[in-house]
N, C-alpha and C. Protein backbone atom coordinates (compact mmCIF):
# COMPACT_ATOMS: atom_id res chain seq x y z
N UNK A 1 0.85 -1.17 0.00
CA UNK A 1 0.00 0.00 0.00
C UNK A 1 0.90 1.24 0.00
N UNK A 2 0.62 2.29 -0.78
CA UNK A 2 1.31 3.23 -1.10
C UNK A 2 0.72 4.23 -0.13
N UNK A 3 1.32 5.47 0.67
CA UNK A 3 1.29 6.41 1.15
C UNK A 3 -0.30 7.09 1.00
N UNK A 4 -0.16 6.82 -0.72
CA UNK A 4 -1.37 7.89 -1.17
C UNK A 4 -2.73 7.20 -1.08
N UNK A 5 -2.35 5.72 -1.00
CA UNK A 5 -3.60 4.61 -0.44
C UNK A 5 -4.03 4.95 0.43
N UNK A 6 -3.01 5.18 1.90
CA UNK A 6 -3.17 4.77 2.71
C UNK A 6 -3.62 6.38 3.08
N UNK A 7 -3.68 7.33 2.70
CA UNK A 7 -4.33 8.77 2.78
C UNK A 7 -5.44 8.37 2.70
N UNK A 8 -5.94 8.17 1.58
CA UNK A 8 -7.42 7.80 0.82
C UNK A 8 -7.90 6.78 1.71
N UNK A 9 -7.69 5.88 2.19
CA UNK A 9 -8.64 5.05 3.20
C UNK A 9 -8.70 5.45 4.74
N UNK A 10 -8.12 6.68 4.90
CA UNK A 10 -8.48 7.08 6.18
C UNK A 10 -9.76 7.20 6.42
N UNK A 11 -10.66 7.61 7.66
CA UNK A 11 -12.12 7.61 7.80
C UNK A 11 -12.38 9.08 7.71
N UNK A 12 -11.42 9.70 8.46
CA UNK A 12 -11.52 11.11 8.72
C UNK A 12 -10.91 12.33 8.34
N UNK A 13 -11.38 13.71 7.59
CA UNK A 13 -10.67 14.53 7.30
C UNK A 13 -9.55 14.86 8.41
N UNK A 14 -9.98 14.64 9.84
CA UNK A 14 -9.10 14.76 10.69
C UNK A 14 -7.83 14.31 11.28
N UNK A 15 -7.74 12.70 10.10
CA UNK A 15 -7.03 11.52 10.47
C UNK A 15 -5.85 12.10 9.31
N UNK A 16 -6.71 12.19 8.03
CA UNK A 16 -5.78 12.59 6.95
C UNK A 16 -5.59 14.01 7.52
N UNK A 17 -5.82 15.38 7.94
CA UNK A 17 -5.22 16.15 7.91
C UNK A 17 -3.65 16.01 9.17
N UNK A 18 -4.30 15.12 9.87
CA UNK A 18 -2.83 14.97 11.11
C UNK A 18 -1.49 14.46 10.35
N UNK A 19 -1.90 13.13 8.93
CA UNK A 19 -0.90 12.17 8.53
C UNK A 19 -0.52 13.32 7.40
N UNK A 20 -1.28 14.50 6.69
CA UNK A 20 -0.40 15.11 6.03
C UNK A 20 0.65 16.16 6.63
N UNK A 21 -0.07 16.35 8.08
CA UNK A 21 0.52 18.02 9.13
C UNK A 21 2.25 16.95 9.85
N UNK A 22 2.17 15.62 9.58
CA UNK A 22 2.99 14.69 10.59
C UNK A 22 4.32 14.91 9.17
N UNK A 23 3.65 14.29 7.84
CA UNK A 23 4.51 14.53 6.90
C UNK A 23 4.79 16.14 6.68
N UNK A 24 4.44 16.74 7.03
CA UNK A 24 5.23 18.25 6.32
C UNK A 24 6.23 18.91 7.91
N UNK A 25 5.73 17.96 8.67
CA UNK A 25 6.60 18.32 10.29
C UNK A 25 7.90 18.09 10.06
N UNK A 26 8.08 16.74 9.44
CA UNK A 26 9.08 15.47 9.35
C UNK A 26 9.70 15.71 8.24
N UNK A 27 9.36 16.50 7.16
CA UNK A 27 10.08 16.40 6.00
C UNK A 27 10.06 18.49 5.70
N UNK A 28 10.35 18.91 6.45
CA UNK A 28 9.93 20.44 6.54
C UNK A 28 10.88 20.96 5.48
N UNK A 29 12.14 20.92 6.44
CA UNK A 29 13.47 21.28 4.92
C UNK A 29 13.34 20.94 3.63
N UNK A 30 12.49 19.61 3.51
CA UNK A 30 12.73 19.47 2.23
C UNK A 30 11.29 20.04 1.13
N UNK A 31 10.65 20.35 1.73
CA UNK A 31 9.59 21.03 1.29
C UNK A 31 9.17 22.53 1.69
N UNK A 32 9.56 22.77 2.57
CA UNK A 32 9.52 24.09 2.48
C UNK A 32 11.23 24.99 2.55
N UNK A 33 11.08 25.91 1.99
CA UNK A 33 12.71 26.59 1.79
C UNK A 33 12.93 27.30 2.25
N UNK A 34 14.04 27.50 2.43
CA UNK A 34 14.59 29.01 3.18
C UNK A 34 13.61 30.02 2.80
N UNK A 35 13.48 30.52 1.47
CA UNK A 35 13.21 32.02 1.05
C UNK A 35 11.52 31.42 1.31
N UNK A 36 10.92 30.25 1.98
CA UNK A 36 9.22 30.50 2.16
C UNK A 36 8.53 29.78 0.91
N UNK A 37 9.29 29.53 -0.84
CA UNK A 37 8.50 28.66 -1.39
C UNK A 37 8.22 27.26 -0.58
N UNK A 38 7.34 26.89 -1.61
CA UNK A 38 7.32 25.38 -1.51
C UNK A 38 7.45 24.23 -2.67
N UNK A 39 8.21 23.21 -2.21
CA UNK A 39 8.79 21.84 -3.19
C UNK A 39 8.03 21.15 -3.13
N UNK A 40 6.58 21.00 -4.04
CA UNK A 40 6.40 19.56 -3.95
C UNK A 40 6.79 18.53 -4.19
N UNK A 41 7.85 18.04 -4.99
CA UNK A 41 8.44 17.37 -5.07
C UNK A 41 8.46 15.94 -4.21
N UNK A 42 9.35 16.59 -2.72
CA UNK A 42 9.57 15.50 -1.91
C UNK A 42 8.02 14.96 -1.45
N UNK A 43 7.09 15.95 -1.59
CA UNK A 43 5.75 15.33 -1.04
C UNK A 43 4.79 14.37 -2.16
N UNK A 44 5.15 14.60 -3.12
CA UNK A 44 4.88 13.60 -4.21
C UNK A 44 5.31 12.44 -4.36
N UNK A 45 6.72 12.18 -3.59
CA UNK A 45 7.35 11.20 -3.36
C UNK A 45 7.05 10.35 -2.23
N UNK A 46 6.84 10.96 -1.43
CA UNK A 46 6.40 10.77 -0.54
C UNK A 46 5.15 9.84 -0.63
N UNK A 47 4.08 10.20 -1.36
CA UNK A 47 3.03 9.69 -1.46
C UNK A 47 3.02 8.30 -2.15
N UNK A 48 3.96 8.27 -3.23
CA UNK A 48 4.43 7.42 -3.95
C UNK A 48 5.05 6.32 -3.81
N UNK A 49 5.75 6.52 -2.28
CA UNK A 49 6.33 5.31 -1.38
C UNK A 49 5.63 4.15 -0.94
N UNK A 50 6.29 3.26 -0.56
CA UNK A 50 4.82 1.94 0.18
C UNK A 50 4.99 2.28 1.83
N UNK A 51 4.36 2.43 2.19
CA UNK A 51 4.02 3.05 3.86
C UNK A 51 4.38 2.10 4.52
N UNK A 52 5.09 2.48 5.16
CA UNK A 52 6.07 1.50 6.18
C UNK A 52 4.96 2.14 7.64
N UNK A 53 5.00 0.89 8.27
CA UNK A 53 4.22 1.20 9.79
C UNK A 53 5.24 1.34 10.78
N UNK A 54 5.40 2.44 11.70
CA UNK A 54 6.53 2.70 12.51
C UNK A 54 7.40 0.95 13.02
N UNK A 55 6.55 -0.01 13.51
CA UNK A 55 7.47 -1.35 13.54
C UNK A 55 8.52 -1.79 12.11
N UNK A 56 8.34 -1.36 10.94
CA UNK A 56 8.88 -1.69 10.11
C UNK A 56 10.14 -1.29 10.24
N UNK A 57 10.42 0.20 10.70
CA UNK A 57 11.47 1.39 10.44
C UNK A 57 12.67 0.44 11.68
């Protein structure tokens, strides 16, 4: 299951807004920049990954 699965089968806007606020906590530098843009990039990738459950890591 990919990241972006595992967004989409949440129950709650509240569940998905925590797992996207957890990813932009955790990956901040790489998406947001010094000068204030933003990279989506790493968050596309992100989504694109197979979701590891913290026991995996």
């Amino acid at each position: 299951m990919t990241n972006f699965e595992r967004l989409k089968s949440l129950d709650s806007e509240y569940e998905m807004t925590d797992l996207i606020m957890y990813v932009l906590s955790t990956r901040y530098s790489e998406i947001i920049k010094g000068d204030g843009t933003l990279d989506g990039i790493p968050l596309l990738r992100w989504l694109q990954e197979d979701h590891q459950k913290a026991t995996d890591k």
